[in-house]
Protein backbone atom coordinates (compact mmCIF):
# COMPACT_ATOMS: atom_id res chain seq x y z
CA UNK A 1 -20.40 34.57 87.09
CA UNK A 2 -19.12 31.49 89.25
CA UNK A 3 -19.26 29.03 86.38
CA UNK A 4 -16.45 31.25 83.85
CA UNK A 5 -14.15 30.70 87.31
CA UNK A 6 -14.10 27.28 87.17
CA UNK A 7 -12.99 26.91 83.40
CA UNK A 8 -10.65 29.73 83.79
CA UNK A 9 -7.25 27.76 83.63
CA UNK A 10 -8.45 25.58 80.31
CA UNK A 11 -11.01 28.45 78.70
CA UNK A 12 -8.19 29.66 76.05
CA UNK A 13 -6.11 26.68 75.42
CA UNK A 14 -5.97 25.51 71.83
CA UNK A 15 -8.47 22.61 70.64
CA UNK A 16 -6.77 19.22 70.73
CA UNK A 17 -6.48 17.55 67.24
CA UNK A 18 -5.28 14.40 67.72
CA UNK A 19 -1.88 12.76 66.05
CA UNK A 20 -3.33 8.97 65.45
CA UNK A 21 -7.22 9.56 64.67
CA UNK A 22 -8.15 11.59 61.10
CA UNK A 23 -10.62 13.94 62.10
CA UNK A 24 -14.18 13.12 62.04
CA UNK A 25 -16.59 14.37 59.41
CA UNK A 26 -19.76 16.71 60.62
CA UNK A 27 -22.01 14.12 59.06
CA UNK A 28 -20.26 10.78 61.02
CA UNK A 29 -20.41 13.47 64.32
CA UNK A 30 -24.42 14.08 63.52
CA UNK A 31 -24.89 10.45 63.21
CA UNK A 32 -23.52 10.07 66.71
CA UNK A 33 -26.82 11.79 67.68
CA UNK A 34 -29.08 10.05 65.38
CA UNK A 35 -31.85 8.57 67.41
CA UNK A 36 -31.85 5.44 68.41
CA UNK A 37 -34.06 2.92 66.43
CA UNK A 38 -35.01 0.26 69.10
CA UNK A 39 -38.07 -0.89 67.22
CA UNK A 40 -36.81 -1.77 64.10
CA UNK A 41 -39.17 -2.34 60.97
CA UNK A 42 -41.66 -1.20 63.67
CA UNK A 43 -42.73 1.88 61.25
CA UNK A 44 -43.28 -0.40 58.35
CA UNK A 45 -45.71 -3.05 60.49
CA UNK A 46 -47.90 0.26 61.64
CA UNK A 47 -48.08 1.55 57.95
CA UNK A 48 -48.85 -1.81 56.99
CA UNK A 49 -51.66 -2.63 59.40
CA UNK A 50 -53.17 1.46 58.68
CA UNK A 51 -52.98 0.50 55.03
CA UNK A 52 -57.13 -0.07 53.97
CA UNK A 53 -57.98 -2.75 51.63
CA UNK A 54 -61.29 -3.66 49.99
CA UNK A 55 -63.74 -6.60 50.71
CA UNK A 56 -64.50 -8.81 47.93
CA UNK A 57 -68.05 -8.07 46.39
CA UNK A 58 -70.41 -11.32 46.56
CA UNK A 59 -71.92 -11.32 42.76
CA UNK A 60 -75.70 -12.42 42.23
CA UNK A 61 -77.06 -14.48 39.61
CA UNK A 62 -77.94 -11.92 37.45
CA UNK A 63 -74.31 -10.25 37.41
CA UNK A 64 -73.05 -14.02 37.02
CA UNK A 65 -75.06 -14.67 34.20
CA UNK A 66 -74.07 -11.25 32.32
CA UNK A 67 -70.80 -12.22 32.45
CA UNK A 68 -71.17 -15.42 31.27
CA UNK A 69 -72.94 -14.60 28.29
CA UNK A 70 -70.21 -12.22 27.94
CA UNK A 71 -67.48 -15.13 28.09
CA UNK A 72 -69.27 -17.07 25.92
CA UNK A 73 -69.78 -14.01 23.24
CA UNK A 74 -66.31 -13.94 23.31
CA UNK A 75 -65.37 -17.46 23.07
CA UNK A 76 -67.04 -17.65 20.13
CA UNK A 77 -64.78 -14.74 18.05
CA UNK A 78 -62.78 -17.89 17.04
CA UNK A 79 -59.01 -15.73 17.98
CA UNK A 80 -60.14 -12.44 16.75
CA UNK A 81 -60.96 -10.71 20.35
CA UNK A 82 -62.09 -7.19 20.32
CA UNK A 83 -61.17 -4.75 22.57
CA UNK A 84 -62.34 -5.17 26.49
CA UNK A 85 -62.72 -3.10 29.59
CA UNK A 86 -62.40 -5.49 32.58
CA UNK A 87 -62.85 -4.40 36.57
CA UNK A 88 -61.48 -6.96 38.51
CA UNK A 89 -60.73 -7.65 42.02
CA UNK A 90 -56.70 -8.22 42.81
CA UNK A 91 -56.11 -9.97 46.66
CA UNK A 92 -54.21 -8.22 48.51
CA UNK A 93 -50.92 -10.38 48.91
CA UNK A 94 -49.90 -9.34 52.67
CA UNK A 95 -53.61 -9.04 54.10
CA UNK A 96 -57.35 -10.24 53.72
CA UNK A 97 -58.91 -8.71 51.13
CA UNK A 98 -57.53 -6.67 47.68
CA UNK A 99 -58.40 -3.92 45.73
CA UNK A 100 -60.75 -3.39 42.08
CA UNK A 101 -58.51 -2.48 39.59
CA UNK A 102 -59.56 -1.89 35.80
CA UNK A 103 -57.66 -2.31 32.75
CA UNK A 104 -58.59 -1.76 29.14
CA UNK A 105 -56.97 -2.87 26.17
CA UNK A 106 -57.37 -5.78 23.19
CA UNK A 107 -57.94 -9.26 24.53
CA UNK A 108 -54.86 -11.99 23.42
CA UNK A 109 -56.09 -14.63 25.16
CA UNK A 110 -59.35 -16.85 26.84
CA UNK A 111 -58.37 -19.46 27.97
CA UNK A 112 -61.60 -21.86 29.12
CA UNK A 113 -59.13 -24.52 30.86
CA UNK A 114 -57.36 -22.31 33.25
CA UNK A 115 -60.18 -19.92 33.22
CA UNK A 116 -58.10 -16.87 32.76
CA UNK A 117 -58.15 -13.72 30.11
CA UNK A 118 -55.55 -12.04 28.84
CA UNK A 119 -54.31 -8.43 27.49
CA UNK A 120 -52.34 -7.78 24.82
CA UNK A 121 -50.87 -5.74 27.65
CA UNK A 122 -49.62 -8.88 29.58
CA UNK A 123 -52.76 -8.32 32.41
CA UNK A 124 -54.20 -11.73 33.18
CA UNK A 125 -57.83 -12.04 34.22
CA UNK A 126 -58.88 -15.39 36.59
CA UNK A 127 -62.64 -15.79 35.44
CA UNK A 128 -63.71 -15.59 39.62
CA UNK A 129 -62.06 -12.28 40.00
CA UNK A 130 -63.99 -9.96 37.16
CA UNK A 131 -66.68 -7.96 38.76
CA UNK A 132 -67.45 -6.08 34.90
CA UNK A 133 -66.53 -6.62 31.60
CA UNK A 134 -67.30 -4.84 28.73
CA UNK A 135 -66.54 -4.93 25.09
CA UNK A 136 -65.61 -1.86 23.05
């Protein structure tokens, strides 16, 4: 073995611990090691662009006109609003398009000016982005 004869005047000296530096955690010696992250944030823009969102569904007249009626039936109960099951589409803030989301609970508010309803539960409703709503 060549190699052992090369090392063979330092092999058994003592390990040097130095007088001025404390000695170095194994976790701040691993991070040495860590791998270097040259594309930062680079992760985030490819989970970002991978994540799928939904198209907005086009309503016909019919499904306009249901819910309508439906606005109106409820625009009539003078304050006292039943309980509602709403689907509604939610943009996605980032990229084009959203997601359907549906929340249930008892209607606080319709509001015909802003054209908004909302929960007891705090959810508010734009008129344009419910695709169902039922009463309970």
């Amino acid at each position: 073995m060549k190699h052992k004869d090369n090392y063979k005047d330092i092999i058994d000296l003592p390990r040097h611990v130095s007088a001025n530096r404390a000695h170095m955690s194994v976790g701040d010696r691993a991070a040495q090691f860590s791998p270097f992250a040259a594309l930062k944030g680079f992760d985030d823009e490819i989970d970002e662009a991978a994540r799928i969102t939904e198209e907005r569904i086009e309503l016909d007249d019919a499904r306009v006109e249901e819910l309508n009626e439906t606005l109106l039936l409820l625009e009539e109960q003078n304050g006292e609003f039943p309980s509602v099951k709403i689907t509604y589409f939610c943009p996605d803030g980032k990229k084009s398009g959203g997601k359907y989301l549906v929340a249930s609970g008892r209607l606080k508010k319709l509001d015909a000016y802003d054209r908004t309803l909302t929960l007891e539960s705090g959810i508010c409703v734009p008129f344009e982005d419910i695709y169902d709503l039922e009463l309970r």
